[in-house]
Protein backbone atom coordinates (compact mmCIF):
# COMPACT_ATOMS: atom_id res chain seq x y z
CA UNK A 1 0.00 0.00 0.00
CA UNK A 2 1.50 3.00 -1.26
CA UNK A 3 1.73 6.58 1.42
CA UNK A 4 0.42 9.42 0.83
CA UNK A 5 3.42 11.83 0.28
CA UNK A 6 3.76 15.19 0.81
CA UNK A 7 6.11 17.61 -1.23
CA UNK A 8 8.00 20.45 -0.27
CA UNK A 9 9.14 22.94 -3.15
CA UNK A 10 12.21 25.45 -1.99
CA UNK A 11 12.60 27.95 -4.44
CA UNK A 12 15.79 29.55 -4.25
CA UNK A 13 16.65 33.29 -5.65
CA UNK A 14 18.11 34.19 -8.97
CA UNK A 15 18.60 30.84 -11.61
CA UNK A 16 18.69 28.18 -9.53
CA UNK A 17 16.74 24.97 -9.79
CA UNK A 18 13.91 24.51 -7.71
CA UNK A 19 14.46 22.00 -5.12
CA UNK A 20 11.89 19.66 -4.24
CA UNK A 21 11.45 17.60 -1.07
CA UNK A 22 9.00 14.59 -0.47
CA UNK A 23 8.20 12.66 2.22
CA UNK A 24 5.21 10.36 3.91
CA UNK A 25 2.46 12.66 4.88
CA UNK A 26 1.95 10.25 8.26
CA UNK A 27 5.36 12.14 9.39
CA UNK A 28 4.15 15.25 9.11
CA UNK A 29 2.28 15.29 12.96
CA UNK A 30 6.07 13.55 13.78
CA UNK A 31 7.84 16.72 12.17
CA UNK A 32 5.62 19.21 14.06
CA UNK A 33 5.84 18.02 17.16
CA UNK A 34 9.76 17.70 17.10
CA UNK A 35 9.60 21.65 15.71
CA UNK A 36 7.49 22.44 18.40
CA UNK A 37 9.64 20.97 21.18
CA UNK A 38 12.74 22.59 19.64
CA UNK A 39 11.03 25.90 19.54
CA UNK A 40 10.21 25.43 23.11
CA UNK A 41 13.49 24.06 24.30
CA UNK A 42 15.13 27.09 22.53
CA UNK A 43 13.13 29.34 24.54
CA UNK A 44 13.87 27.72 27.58
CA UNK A 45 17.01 27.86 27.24
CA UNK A 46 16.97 31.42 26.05
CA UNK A 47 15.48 32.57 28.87
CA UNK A 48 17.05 31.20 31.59
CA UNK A 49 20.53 32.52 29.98
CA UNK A 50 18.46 35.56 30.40
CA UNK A 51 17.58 34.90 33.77
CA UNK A 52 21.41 33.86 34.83
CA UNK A 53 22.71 36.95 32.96
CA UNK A 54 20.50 39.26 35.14
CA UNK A 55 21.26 37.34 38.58
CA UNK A 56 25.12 37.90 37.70
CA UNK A 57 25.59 40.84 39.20
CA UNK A 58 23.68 40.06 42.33
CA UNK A 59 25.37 36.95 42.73
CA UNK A 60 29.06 38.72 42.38
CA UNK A 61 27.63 40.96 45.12
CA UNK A 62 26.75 38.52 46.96
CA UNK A 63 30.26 36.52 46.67
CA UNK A 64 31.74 40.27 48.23
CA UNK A 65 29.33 40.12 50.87
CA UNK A 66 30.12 36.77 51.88
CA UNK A 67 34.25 37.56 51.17
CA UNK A 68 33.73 40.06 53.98
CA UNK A 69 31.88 38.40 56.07
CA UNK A 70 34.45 35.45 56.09
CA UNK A 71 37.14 38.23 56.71
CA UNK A 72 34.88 39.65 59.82
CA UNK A 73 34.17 36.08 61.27
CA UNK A 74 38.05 35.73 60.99
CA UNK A 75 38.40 39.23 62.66
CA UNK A 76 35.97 38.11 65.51
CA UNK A 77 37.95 34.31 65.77
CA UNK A 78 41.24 36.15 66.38
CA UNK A 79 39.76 38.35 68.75
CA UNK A 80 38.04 35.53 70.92
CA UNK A 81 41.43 34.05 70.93
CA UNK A 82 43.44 36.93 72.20
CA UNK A 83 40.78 37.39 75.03
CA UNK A 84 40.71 33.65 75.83
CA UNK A 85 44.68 34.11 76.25
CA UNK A 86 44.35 37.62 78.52
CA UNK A 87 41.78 35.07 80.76
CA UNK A 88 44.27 32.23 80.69
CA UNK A 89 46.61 35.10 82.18
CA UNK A 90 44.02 36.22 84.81
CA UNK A 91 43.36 32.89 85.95
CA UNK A 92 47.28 32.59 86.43
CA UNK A 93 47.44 35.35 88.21
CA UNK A 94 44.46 34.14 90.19
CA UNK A 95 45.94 31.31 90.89
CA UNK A 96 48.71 32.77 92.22
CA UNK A 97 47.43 35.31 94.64
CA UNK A 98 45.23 32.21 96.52
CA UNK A 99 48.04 30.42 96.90
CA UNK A 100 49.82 33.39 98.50
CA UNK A 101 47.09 34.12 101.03
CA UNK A 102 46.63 30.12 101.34
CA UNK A 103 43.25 29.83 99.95
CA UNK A 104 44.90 26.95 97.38
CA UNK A 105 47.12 24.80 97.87
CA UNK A 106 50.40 25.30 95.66
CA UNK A 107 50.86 23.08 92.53
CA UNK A 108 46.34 22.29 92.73
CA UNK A 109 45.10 24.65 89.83
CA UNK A 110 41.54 24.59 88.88
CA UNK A 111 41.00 23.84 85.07
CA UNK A 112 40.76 26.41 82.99
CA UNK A 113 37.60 25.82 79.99
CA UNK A 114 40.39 26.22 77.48
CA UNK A 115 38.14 28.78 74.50
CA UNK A 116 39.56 29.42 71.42
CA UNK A 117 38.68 31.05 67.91
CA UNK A 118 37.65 29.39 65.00
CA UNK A 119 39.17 26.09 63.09
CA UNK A 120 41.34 27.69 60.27
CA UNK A 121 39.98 24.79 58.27
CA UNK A 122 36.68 26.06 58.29
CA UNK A 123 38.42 28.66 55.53
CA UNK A 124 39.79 26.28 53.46
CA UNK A 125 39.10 26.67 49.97
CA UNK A 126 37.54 22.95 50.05
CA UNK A 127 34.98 23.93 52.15
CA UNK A 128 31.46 25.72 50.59
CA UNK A 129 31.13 29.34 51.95
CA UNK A 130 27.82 28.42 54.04
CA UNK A 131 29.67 25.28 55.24
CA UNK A 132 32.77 27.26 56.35
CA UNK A 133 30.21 30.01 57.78
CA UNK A 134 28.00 27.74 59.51
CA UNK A 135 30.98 26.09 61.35
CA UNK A 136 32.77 28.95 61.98
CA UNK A 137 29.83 30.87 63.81
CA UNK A 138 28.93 27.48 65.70
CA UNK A 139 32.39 27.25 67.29
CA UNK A 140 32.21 30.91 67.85
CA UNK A 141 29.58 30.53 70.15
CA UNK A 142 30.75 27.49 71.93
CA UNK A 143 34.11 29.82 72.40
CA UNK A 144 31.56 32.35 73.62
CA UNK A 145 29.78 30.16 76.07
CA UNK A 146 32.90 28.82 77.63
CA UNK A 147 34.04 32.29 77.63
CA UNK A 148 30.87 33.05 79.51
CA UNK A 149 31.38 30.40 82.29
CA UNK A 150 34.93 31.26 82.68
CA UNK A 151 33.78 35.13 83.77
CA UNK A 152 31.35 33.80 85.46
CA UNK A 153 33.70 31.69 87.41
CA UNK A 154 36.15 34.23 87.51
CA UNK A 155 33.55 36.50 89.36
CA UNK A 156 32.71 34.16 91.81
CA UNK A 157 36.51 34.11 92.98
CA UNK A 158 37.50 37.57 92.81
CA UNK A 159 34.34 37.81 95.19
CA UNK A 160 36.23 34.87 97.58
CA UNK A 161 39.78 36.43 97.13
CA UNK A 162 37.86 40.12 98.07
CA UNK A 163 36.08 38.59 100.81
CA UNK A 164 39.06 36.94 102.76
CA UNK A 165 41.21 40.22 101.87
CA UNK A 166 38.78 42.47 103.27
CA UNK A 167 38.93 39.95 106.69
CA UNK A 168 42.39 39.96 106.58
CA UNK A 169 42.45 43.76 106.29
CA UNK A 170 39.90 44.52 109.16
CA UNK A 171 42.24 41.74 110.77
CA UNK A 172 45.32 43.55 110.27
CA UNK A 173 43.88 47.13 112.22
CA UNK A 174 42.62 45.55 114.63
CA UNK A 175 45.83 43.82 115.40
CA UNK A 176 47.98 46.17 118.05
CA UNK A 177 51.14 46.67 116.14
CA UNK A 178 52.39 49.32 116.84
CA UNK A 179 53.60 50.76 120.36
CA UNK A 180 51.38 52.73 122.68
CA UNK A 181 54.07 55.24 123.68
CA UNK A 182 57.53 56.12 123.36
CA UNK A 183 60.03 55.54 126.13
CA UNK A 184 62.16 52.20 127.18
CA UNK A 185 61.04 49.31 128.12
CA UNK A 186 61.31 48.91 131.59
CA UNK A 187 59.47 45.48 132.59
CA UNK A 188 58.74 42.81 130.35
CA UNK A 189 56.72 40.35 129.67
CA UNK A 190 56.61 36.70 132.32
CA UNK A 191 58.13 36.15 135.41
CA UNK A 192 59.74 38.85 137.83
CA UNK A 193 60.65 40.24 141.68
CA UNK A 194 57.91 42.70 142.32
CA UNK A 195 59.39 45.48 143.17
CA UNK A 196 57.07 46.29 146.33
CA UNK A 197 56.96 42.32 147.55
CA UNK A 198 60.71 41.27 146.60
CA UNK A 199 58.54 37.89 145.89
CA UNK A 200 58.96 36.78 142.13
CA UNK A 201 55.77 37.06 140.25
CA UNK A 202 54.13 36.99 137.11
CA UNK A 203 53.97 40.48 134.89
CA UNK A 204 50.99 40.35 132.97
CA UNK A 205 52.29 42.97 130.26
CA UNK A 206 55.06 45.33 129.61
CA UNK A 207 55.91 48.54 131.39
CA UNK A 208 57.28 51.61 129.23
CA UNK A 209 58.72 54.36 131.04
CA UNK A 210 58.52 57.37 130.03
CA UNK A 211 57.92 61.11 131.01
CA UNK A 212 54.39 62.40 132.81
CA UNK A 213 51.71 63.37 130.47
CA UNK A 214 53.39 61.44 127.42
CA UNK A 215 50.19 61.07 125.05
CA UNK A 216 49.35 57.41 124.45
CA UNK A 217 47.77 56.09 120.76
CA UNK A 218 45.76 53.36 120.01
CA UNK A 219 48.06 50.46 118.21
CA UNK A 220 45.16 49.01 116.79
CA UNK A 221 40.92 50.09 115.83
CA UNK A 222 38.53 48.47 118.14
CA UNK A 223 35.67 49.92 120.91
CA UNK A 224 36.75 51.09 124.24
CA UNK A 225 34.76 48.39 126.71
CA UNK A 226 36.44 50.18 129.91
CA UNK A 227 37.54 53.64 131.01
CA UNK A 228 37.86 54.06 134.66
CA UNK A 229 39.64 52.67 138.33
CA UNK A 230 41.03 49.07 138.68
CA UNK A 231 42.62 48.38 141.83
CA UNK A 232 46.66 48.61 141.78
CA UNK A 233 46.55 49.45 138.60
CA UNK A 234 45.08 53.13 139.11
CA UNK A 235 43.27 54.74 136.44
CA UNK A 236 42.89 51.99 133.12
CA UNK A 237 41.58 51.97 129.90
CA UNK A 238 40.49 48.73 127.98
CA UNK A 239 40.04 48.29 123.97
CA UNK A 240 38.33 45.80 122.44
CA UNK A 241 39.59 44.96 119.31
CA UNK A 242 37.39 41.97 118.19
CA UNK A 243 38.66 38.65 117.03
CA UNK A 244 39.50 37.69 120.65
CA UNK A 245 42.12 40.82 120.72
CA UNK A 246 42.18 43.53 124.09
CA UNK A 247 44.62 45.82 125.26
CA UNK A 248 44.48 47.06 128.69
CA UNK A 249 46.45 50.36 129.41
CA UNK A 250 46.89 51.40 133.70
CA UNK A 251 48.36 53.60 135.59
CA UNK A 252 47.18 56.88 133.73
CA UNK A 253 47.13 60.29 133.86
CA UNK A 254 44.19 61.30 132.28
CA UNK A 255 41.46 59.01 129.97
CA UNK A 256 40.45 60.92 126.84
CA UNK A 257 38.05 58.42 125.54
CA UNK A 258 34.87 56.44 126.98
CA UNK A 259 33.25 53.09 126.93
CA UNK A 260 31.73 52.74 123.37
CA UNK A 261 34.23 54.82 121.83
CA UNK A 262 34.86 53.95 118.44
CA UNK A 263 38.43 54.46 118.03
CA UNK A 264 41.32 54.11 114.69
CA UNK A 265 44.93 52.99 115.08
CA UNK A 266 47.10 56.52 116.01
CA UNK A 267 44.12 58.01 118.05
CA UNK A 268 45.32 59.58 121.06
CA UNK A 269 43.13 58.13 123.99
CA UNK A 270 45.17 59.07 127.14
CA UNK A 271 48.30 60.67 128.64
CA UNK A 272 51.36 58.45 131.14
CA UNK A 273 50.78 58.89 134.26
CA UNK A 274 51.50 57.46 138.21
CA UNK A 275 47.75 56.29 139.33
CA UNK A 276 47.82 53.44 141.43
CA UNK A 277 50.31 51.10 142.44
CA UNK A 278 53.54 52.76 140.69
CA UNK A 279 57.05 53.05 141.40
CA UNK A 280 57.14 56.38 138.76
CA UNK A 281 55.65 57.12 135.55
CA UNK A 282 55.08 54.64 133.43
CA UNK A 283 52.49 52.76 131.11
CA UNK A 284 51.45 49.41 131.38
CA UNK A 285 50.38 47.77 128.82
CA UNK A 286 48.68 44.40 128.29
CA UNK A 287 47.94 42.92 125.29
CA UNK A 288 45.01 39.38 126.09
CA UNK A 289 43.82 36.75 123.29
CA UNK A 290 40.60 35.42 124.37
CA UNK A 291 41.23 37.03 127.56
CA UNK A 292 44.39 35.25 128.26
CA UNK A 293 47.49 37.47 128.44
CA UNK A 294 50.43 37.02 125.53
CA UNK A 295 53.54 39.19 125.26
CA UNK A 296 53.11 42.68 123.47
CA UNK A 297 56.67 42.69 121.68
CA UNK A 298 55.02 39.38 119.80
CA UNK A 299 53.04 42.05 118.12
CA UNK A 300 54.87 44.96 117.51
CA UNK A 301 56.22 45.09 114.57
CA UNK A 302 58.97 47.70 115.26
């Protein structure tokens, strides 16, 4: 059974023969279809070009954007870094003090987090910029977090070291130092003759003669708790200096401070005198932890 054919004349310009073209008219939906689809695949393509042509520029700004953003991540790595060194150094130096004031033992350190910048990796050319960005701003924030609890922690023992400092400083003036009044020492501390008995007995204090009307200080702050008479001793004076610590001054001239008295180390609280029983002008001066009396010159520091 013979097809149906179809011919196709091309007639070309000037003297040229006339071309003719035949083929089975059953091809003809065949050849549309195939012209169709290359029309529409030409289009396609056409326009996304198009469409890739017009994004170029916003993807080249975006390949700057994310240039400097790696750059600024870098920036912000290197700076985490150089802080997480300064607090390596402060914890050091932490360290160091507690051990000096024996709130840690010598050679037991507590760990430090150990925070760091960025993997340098993370900006290798192998890695995809949102890879390398994603990474880099998750370890940043770990470094952050760590950095965090290291402050934190580094807060909570400045506030120890402050705290026993501050005890140790309200400690130190209330400890009596320094000496009363100048002149010589002439009793000390333990076992001597009385000189009104001739029988050996035990001295309580120190004596430290000196002219009448020599002004007395306060070696250390505290609260006067006595001001008044006491026996053989004449006119006395009694500080309180807390932590146990009292210093009992006799034999006075004159009392310039009273019970309750708030008083500073260096205040002038009485004049020598020759009250009571006294061979001459003198002070006597005890110093008594939990009420028990110690030697004076234990304290002094000069």
């Amino acid at each position: 059974m013979a097809f149906k054919k179809i011919t196709v004349f091309l007639v070309p310009d000037g003297t040229n023969r006339v071309k003719q073209f035949k083929f089975p008219r059953f091809l003809l939906p065949f050849l549309s279809l195939l012209f169709i689809s290359c029309s529409a695949f030409f289009v396609w393509t056409a326009r996304d070009y198009l469409d890739i042509k017009a994004q170029t520029p916003r993807l080249a700004q975006l390949e700057k954007d994310s240039a400097q953003k790696k750059v600024q991540i870098t920036h912000l790595s290197q700076r985490i870094a150089k802080i997480s060194q300064k607090m390596a150094k402060l914890n050091e130096f932490d360290h160091k003090l507690k051990v000096m004031v024996n709130l840690e033992k010598n050679g037991v350190k507590e760990q430090f987090w150990g925070i760091g910048g960025s993997d340098p990796s993370l900006f290798d050319a192998k890695y995809t910029m949102a890879k390398g960005h994603r990474e880099s701003v998750r370890e940043m924030h770990r470094s952050l977090d760590d950095l965090d609890d290291e402050i934190a922690l580094g807060i909570q023992h400045k506030a120890e070291l402050y705290k026993f400092l501050e005890n140790q400083k309200i400690l130190l003036a209330s400890t009596p130092s320094i000496w009363p009044a100048k002149g010589w020492l002439s009793s000390r501390f333990g076992y001597r003759i009385s000189p009104f008995t001739g029988i050996k007995e035990f001295h309580k204090g120190i004596d430290i003669a000196t002219r009448m009307g020599a002004p007395i200080i306060a070696p250390a702050d505290g609260i006067v708790s006595y001001s008044g008479r006491d026996r053989g001793y004449g006119k006395v004076l009694i500080i309180n200096h807390g932590h146990g610590l009292m210093t009992k001054y006799a034999h006075l001239k004159k009392a310039f401070v009273k019970k309750g008295k708030n008083i500073n180390r260096g205040d002038k609280i009485a004049l020598v005198g020759n009250t009571g029983r006294s061979t001459g002008p003198h002070l006597h001066y005890e110093v008594r932890v939990n009420k028990i009396p110690v030697n004076p010159l234990h304290y002094i520091l000069n």
